[in-house]
N, C-alpha and C. Protein backbone atom coordinates (compact mmCIF):
# COMPACT_ATOMS: atom_id res chain seq x y z
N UNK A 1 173.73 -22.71 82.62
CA UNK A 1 173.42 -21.29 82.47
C UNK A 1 172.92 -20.68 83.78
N UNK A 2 172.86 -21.72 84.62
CA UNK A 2 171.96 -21.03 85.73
C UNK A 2 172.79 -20.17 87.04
N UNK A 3 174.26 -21.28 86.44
CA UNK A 3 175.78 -20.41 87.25
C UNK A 3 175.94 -19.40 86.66
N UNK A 4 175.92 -19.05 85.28
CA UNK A 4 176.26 -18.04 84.60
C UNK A 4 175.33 -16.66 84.87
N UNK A 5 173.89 -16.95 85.18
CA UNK A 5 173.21 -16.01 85.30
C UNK A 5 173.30 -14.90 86.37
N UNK A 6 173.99 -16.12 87.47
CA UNK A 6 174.78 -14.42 88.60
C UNK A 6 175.42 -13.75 88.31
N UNK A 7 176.05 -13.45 86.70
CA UNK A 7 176.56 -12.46 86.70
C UNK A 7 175.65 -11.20 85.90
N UNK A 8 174.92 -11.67 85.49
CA UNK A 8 173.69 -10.39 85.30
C UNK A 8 174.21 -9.80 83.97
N UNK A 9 174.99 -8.16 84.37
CA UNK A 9 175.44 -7.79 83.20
C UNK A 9 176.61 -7.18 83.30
N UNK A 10 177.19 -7.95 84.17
CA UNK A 10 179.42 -7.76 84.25
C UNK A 10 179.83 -8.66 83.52
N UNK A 11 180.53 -8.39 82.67
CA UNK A 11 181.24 -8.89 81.64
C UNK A 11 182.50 -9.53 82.28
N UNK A 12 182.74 -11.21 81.25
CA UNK A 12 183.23 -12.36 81.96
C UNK A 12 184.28 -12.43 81.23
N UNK A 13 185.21 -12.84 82.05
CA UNK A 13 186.61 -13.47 81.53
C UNK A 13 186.58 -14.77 80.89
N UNK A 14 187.36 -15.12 79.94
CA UNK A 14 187.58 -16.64 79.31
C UNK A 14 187.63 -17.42 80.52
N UNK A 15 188.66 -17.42 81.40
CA UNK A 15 188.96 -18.26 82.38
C UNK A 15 188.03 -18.80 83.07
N UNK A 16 187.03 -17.36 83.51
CA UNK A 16 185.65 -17.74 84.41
C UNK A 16 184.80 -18.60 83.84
N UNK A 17 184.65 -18.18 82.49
CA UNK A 17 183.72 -19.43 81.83
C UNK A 17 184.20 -20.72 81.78
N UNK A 18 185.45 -21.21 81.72
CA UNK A 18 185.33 -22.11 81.61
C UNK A 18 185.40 -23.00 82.79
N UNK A 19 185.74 -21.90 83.77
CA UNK A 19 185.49 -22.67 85.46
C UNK A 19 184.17 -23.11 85.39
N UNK A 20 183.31 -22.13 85.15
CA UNK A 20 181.97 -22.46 85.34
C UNK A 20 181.22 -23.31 84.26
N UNK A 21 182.03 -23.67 83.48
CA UNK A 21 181.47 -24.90 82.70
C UNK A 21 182.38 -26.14 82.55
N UNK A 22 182.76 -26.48 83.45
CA UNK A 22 184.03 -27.19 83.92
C UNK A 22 183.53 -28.69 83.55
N UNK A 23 181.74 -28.77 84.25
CA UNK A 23 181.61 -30.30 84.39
C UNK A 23 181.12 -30.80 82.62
N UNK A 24 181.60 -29.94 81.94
CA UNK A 24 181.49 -30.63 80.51
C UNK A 24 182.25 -30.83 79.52
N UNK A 25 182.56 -31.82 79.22
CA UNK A 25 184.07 -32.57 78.92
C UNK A 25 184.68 -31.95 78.08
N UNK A 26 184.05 -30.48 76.95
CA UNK A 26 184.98 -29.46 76.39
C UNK A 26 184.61 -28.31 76.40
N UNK A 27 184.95 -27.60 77.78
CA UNK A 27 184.45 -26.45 78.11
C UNK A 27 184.49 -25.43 76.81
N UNK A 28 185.66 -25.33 76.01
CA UNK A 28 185.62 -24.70 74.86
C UNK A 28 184.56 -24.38 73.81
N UNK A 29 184.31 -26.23 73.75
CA UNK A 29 183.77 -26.21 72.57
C UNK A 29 181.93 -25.60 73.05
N UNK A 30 181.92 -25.52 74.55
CA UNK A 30 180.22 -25.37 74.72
C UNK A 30 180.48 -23.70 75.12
N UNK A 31 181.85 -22.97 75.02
CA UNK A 31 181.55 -21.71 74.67
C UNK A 31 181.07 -21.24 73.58
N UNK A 32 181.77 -21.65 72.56
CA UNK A 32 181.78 -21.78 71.42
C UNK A 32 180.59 -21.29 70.75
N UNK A 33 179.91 -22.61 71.30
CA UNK A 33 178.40 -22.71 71.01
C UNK A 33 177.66 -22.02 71.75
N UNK A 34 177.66 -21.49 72.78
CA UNK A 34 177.04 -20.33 73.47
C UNK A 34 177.06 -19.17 72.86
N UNK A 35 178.32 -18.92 72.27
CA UNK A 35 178.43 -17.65 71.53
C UNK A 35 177.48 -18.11 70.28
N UNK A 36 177.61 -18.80 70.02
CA UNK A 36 176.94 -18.97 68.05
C UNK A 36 175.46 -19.42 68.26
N UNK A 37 174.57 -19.27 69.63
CA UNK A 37 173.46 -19.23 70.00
C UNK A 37 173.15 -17.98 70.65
N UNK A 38 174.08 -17.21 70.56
CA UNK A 38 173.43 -15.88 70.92
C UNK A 38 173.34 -15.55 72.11
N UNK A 39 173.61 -16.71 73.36
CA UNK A 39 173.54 -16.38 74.83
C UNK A 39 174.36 -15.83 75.03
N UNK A 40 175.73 -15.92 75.01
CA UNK A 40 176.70 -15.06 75.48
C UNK A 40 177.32 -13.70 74.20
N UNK A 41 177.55 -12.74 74.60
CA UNK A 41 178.17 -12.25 73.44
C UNK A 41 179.56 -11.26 73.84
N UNK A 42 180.41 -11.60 72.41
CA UNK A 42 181.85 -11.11 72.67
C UNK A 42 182.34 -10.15 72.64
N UNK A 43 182.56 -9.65 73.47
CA UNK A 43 183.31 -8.08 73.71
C UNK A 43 184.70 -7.63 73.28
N UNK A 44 185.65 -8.34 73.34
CA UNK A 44 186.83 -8.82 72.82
C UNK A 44 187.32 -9.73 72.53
N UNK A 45 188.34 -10.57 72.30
CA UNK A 45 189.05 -11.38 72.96
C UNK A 45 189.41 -11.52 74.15
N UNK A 46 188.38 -12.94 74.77
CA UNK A 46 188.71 -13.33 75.71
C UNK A 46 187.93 -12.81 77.09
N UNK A 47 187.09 -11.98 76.72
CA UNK A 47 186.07 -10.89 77.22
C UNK A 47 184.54 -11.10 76.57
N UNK A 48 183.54 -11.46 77.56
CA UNK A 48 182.13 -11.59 76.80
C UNK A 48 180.94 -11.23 78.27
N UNK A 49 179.92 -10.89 77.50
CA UNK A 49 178.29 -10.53 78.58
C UNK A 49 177.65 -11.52 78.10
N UNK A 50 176.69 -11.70 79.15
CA UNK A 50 175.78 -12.14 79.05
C UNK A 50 174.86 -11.83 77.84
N UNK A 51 173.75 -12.50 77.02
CA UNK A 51 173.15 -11.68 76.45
C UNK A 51 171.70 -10.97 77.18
N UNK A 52 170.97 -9.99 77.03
CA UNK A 52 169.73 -9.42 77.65
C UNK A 52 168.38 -10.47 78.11
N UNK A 53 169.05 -11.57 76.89
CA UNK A 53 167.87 -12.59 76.83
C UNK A 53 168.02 -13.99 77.72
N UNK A 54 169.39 -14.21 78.33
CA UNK A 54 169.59 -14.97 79.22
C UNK A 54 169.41 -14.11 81.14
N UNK A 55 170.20 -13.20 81.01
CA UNK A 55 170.03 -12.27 82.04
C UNK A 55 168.93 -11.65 82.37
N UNK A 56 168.00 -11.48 81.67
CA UNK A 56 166.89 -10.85 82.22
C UNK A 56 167.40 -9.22 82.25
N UNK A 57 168.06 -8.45 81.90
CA UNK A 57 169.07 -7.14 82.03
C UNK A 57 169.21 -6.91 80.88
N UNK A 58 168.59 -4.82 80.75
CA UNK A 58 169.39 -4.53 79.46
C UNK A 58 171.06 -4.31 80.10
N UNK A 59 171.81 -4.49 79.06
CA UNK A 59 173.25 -4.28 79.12
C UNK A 59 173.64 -2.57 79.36
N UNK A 60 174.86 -2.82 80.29
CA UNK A 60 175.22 -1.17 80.65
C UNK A 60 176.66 -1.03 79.45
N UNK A 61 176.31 -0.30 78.98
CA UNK A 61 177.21 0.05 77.59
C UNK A 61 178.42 0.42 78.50
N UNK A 62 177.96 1.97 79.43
CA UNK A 62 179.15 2.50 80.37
C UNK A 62 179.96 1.27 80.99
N UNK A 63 179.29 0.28 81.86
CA UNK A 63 180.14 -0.79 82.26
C UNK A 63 181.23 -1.72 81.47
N UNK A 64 180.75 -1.74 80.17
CA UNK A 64 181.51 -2.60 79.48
C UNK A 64 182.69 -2.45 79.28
N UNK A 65 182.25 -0.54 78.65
CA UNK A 65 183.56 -0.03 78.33
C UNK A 65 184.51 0.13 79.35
N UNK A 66 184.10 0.16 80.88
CA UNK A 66 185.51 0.02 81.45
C UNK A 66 186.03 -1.44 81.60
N UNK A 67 185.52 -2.18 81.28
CA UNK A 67 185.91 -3.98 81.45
C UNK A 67 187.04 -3.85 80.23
N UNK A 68 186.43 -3.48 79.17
CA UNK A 68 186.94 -3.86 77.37
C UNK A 68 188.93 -3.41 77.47
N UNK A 69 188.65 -2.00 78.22
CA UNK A 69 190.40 -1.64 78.19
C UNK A 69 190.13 -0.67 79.40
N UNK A 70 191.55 -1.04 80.04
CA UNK A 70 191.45 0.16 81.42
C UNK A 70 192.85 -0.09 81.51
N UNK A 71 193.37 0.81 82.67
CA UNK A 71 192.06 1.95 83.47
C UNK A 71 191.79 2.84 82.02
N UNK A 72 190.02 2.97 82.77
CA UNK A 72 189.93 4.11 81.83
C UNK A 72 188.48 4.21 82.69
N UNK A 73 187.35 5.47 82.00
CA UNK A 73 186.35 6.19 82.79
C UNK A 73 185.36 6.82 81.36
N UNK A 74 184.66 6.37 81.71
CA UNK A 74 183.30 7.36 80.51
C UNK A 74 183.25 8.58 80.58
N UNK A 75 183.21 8.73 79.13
CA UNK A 75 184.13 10.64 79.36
C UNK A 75 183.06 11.47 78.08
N UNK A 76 183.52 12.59 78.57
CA UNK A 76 183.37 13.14 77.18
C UNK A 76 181.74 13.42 76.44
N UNK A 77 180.90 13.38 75.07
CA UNK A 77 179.72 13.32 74.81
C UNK A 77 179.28 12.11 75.61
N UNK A 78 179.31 10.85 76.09
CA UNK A 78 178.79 9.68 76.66
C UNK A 78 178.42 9.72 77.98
N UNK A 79 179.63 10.97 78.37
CA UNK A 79 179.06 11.17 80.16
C UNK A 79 178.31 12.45 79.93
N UNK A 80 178.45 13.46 79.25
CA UNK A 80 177.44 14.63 79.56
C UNK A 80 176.08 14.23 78.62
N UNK A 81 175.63 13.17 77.84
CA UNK A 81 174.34 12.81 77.61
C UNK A 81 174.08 11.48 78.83
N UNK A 82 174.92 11.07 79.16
CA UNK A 82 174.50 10.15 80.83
C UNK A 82 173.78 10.93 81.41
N UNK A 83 173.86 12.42 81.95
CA UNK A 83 174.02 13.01 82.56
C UNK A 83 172.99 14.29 82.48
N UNK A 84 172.29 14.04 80.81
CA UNK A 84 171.48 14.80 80.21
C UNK A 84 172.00 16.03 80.17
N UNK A 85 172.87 16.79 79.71
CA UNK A 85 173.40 17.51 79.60
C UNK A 85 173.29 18.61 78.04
N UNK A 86 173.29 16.97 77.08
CA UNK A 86 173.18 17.00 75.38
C UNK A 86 172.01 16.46 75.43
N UNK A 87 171.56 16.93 74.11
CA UNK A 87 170.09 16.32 73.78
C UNK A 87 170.52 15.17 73.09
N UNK A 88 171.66 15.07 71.91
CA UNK A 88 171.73 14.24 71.07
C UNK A 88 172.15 12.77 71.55
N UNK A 89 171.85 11.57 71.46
CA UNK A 89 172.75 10.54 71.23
C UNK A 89 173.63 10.11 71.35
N UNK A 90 174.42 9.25 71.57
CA UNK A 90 176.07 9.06 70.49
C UNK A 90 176.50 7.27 70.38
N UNK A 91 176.60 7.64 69.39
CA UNK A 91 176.88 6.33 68.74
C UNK A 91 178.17 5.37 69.59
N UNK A 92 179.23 6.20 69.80
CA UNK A 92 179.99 5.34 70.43
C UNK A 92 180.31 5.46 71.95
N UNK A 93 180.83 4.69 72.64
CA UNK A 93 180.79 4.79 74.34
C UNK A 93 182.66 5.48 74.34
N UNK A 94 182.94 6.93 74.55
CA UNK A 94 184.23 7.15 74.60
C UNK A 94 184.42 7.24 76.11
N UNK A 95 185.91 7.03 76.21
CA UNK A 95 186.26 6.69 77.52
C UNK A 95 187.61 7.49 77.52
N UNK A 96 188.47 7.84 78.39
CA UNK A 96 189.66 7.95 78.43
C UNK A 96 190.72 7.33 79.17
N UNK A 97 191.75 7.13 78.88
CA UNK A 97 192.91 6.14 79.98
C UNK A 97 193.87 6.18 79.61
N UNK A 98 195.19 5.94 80.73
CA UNK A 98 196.55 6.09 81.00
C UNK A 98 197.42 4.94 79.99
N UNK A 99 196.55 4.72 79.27
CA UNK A 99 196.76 3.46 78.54
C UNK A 99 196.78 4.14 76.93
N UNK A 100 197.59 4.04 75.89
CA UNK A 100 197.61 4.27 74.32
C UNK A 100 196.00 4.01 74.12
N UNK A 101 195.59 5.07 72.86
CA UNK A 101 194.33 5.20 72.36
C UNK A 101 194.21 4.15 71.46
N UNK A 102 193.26 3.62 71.36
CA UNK A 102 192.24 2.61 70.94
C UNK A 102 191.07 2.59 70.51
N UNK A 103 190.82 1.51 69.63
CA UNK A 103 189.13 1.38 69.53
C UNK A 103 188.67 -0.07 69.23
N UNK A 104 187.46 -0.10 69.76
CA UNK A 104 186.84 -1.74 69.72
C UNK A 104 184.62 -1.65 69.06
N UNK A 105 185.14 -2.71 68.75
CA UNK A 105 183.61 -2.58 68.07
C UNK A 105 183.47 -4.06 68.23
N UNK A 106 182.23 -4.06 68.87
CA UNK A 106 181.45 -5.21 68.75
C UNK A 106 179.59 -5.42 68.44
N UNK A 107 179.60 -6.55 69.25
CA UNK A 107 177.59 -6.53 68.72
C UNK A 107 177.27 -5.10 69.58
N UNK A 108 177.99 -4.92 70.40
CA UNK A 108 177.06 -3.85 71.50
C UNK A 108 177.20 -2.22 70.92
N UNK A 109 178.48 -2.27 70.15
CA UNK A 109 178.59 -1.06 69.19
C UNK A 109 180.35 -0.51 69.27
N UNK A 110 180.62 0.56 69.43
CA UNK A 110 181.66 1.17 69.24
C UNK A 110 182.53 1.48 70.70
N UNK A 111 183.46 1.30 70.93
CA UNK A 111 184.06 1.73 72.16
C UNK A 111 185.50 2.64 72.21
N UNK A 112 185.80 4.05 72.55
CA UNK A 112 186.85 4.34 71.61
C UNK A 112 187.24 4.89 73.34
N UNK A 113 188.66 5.07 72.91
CA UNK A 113 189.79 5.41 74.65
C UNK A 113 190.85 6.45 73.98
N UNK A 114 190.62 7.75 74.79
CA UNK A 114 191.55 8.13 74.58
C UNK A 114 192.85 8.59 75.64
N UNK A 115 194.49 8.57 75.29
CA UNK A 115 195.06 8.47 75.97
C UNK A 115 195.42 9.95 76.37
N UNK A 116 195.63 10.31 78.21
CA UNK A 116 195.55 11.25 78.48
C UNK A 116 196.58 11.02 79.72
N UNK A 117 197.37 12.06 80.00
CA UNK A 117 198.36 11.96 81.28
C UNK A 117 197.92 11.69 82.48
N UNK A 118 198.77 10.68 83.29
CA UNK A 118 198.08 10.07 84.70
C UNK A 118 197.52 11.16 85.56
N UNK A 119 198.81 12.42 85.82
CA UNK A 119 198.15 13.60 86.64
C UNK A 119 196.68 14.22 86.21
N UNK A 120 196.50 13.95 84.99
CA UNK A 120 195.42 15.16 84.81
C UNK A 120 194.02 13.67 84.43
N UNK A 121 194.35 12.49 84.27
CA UNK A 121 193.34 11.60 84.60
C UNK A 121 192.79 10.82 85.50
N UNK A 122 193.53 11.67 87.18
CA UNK A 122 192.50 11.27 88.14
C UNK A 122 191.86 12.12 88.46
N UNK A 123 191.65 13.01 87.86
CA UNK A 123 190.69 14.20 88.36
C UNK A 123 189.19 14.30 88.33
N UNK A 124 188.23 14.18 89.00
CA UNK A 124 186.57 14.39 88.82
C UNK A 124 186.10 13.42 88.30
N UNK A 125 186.66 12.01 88.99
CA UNK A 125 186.29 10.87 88.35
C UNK A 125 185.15 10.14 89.30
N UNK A 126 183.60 10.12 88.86
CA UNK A 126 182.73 9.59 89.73
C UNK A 126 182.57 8.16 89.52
N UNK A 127 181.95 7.70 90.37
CA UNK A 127 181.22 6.21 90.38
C UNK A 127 180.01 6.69 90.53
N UNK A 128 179.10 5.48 89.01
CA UNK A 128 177.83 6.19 88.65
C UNK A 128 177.09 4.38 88.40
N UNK A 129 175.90 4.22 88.90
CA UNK A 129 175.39 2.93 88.31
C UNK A 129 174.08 2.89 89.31
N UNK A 130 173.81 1.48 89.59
CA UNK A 130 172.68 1.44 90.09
C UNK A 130 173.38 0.31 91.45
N UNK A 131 171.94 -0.55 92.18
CA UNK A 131 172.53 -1.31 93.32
C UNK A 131 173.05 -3.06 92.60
N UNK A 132 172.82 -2.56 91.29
CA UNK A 132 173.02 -4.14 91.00
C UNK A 132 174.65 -4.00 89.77
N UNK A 133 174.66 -2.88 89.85
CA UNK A 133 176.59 -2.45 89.10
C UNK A 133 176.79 -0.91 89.31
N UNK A 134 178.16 -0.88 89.34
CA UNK A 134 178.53 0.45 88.94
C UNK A 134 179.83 0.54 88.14
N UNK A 135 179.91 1.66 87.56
CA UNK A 135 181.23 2.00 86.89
C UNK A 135 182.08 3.51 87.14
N UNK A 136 182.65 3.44 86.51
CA UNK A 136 183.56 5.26 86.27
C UNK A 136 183.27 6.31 85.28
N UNK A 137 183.16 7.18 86.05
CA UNK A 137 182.24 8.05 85.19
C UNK A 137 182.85 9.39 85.30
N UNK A 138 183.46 10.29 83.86
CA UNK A 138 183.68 11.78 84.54
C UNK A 138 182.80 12.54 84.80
N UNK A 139 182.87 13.56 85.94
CA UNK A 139 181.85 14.35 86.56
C UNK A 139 181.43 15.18 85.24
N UNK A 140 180.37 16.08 85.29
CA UNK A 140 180.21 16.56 84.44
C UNK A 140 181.22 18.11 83.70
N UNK A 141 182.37 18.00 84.72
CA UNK A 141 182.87 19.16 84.23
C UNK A 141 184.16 18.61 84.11
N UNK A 142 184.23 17.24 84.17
CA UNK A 142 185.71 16.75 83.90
C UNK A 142 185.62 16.54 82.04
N UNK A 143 184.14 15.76 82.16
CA UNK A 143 184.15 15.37 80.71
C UNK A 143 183.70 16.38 79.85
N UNK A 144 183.01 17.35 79.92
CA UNK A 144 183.34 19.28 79.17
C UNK A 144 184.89 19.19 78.99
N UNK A 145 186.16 19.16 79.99
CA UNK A 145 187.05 19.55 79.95
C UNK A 145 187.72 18.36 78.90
N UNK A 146 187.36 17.39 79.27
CA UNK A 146 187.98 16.18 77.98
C UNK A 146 188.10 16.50 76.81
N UNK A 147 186.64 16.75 76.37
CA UNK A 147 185.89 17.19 74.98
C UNK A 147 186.64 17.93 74.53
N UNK A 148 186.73 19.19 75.25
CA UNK A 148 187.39 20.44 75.01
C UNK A 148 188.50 20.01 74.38
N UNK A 149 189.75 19.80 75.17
CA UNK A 149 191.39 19.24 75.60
C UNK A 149 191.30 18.14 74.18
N UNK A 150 190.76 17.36 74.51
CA UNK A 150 191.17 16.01 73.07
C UNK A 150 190.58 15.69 72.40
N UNK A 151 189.81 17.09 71.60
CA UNK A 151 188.98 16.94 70.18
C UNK A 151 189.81 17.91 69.74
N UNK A 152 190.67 16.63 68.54
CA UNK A 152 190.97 17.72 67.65
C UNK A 152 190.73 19.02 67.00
N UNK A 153 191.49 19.66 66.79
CA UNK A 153 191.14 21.09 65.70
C UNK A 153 190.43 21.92 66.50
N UNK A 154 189.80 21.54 67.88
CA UNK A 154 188.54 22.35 68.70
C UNK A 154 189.90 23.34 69.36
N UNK A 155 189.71 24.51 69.30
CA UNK A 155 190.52 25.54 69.92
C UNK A 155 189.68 26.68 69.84
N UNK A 156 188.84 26.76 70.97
CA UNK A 156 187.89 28.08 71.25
C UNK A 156 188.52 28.87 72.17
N UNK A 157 189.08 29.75 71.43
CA UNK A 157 190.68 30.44 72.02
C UNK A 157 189.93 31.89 73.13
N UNK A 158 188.91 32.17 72.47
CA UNK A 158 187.95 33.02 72.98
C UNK A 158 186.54 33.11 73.77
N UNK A 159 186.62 33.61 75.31
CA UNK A 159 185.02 33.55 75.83
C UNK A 159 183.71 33.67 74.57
N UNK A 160 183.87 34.24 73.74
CA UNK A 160 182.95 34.21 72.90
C UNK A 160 182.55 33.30 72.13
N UNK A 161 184.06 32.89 71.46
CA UNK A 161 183.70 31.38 70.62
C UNK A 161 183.54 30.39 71.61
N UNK A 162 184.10 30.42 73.30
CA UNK A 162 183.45 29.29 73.39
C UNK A 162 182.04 28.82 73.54
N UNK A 163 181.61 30.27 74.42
CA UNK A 163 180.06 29.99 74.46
C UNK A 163 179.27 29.59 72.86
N UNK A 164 179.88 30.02 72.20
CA UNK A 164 178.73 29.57 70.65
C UNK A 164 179.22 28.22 70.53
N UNK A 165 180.44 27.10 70.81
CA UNK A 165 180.69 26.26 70.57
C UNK A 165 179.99 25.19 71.58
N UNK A 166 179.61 26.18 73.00
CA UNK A 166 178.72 24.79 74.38
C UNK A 166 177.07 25.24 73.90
N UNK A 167 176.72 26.06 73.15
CA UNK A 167 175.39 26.54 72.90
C UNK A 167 174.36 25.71 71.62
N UNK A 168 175.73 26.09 70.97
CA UNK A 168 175.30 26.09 69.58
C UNK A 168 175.35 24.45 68.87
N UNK A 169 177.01 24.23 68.81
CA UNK A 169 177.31 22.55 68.37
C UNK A 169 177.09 22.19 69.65
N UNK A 170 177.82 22.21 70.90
CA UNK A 170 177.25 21.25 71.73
C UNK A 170 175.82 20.84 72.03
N UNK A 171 175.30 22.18 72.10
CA UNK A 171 173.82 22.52 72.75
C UNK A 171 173.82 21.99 74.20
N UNK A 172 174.78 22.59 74.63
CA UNK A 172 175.09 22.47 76.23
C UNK A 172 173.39 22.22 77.24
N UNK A 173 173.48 22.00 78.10
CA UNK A 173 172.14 22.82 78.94
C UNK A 173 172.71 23.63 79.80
N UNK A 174 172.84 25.42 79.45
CA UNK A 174 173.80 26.25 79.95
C UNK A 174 173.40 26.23 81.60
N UNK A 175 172.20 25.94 81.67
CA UNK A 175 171.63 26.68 83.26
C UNK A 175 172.33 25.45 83.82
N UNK A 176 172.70 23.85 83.77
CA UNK A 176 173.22 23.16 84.49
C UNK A 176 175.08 23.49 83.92
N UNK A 177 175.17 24.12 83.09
CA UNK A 177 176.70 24.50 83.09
C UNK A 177 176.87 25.73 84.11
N UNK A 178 176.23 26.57 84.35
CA UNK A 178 176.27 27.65 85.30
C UNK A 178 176.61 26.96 87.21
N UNK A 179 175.87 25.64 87.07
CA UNK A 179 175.69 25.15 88.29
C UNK A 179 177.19 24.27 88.86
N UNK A 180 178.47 24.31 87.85
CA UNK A 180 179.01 23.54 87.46
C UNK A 180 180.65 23.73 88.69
N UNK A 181 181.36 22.93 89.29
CA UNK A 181 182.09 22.68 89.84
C UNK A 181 183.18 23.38 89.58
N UNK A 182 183.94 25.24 89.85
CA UNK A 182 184.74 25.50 89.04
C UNK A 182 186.24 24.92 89.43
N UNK A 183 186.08 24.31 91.08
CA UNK A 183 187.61 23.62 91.45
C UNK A 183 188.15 22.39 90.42
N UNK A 184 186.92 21.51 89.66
CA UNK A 184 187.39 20.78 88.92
C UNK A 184 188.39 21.33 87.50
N UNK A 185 187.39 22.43 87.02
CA UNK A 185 187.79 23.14 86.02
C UNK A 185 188.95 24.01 86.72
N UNK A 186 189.29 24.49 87.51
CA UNK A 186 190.61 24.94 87.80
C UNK A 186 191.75 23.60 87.94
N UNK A 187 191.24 22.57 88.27
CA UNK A 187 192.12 21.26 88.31
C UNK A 187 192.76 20.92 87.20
N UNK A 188 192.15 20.67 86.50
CA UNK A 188 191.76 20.53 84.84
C UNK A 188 193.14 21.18 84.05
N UNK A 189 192.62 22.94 84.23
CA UNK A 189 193.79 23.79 83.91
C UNK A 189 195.28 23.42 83.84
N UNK A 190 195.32 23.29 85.52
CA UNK A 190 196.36 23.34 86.21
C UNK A 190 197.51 22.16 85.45
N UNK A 191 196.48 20.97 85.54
CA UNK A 191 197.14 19.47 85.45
C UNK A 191 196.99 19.16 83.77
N UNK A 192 196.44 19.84 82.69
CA UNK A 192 196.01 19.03 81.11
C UNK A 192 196.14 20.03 80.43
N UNK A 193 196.14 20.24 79.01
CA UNK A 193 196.61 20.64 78.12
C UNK A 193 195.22 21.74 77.69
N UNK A 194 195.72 22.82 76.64
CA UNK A 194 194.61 23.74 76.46
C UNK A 194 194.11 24.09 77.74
N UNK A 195 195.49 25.12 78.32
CA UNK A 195 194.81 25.55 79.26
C UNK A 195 194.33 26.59 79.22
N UNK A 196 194.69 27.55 78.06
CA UNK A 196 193.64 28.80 77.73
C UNK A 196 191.94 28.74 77.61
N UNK A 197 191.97 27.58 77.29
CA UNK A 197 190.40 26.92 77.08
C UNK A 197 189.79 26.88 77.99
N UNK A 198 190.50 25.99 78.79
CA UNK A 198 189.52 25.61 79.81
C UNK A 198 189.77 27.00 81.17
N UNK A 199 190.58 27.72 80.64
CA UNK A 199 190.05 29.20 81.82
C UNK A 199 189.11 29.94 81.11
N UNK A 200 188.93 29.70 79.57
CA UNK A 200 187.99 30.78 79.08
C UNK A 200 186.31 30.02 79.54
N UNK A 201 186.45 28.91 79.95
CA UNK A 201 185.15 28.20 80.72
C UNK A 201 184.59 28.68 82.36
N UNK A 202 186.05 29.07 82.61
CA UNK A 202 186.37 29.43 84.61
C UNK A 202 185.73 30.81 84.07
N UNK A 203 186.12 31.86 83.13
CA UNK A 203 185.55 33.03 82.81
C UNK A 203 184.17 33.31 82.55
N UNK A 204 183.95 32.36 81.79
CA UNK A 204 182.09 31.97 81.35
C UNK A 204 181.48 31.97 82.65
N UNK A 205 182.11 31.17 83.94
CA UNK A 205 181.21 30.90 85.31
C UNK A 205 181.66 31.90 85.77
């Protein structure tokens, strides 16, 4: 465990583990048992973290989810409460990618991807973490524009409805939406879908 512990809280490939448990005559079977002791835990198939209690590290939810399926980037409610933006919560870590939509659930919770066109998913994509990881993260006006674009039924066709929809259900924090990047949101437009939307946002600023 003491090889295993350099990896902190980046999530490990099958292969790696069993390199690193090589000198025991069934590397399998002492995954196995790692998992069913709670040290390691499984992210997918074939995909697992450390647990908090071997690592010394709480786990980065954002990191996982880009390990679990990519490319993809923390999007959406997950990056604008990263970001304190929302007051509320959220239960699952959504992401988006060039890759068919998906979802995964494990011990760590919910992980959902949604699929979005290559042009309009490299846009306002940050790297966000600390000195010991980082991951992909949309800026805060990429993932407004996500929300917007690929939540169903949401069509705030009007400056008016949209502000009651970033006020009211979102509960935006308007004074950091005022502060907000409008070249991304003209990017956005240009390159992704609902583009009446996201100019009635360019109108709001």
């Amino acid at each position: 465990m003491k090889n295993l512990s350099q990896f902190g809280v980046v999530p490990i490939d099958y292969a790696i583990l069993e390199s690193f448990l090589s000198d025991y005559s069934a590397p399998r079977h002492k995954i196995a048992s790692l998992e069913k002791q709670g040290q390691i835990l499984r992210l997918k198939r074939g995909l697992y973290v450390l647990s908090p209690d071997v690592s010394g590290e709480l786990l980065q939810r954002e990191l996982i989810a880009n390990h679990i399926y990519g490319p993809s980037y923390v999007s959406m409610e997950s990056a604008l409460r990263h970001y304190g933006l929302i007051p509320e919560s959220v239960y699952a870590v959504k992401s988006m990618t060039t890759k068919r939509s998906r979802s995964f659930e494990n011990a760590i919770g919910r992980f959902d991807y949604t699929l979005c066109e290559p042009n309009y998913y490299s846009i306002g994509i940050n790297i966000e973490g600390n000195d010991k990881c980082s991951f992909l993260m949309a800026s805060p006006e990429k993932a407004l524009c996500d929300l917007i674009t690929y939540t169903p039924n949401l069509r705030p066709r009007f400056v008016k409805s949209l502000r009651l929809f970033l006020e009211e259900d979102l509960r935006l924090d308007m004074e950091q939406f005022y502060r907000m990047d409008v070249e991304i949101f003209r990017e956005c437009a240009e390159n992704g879908r609902k583009k009446n939307e996201i100019n009635n946002l360019l109108k709001l600023l």
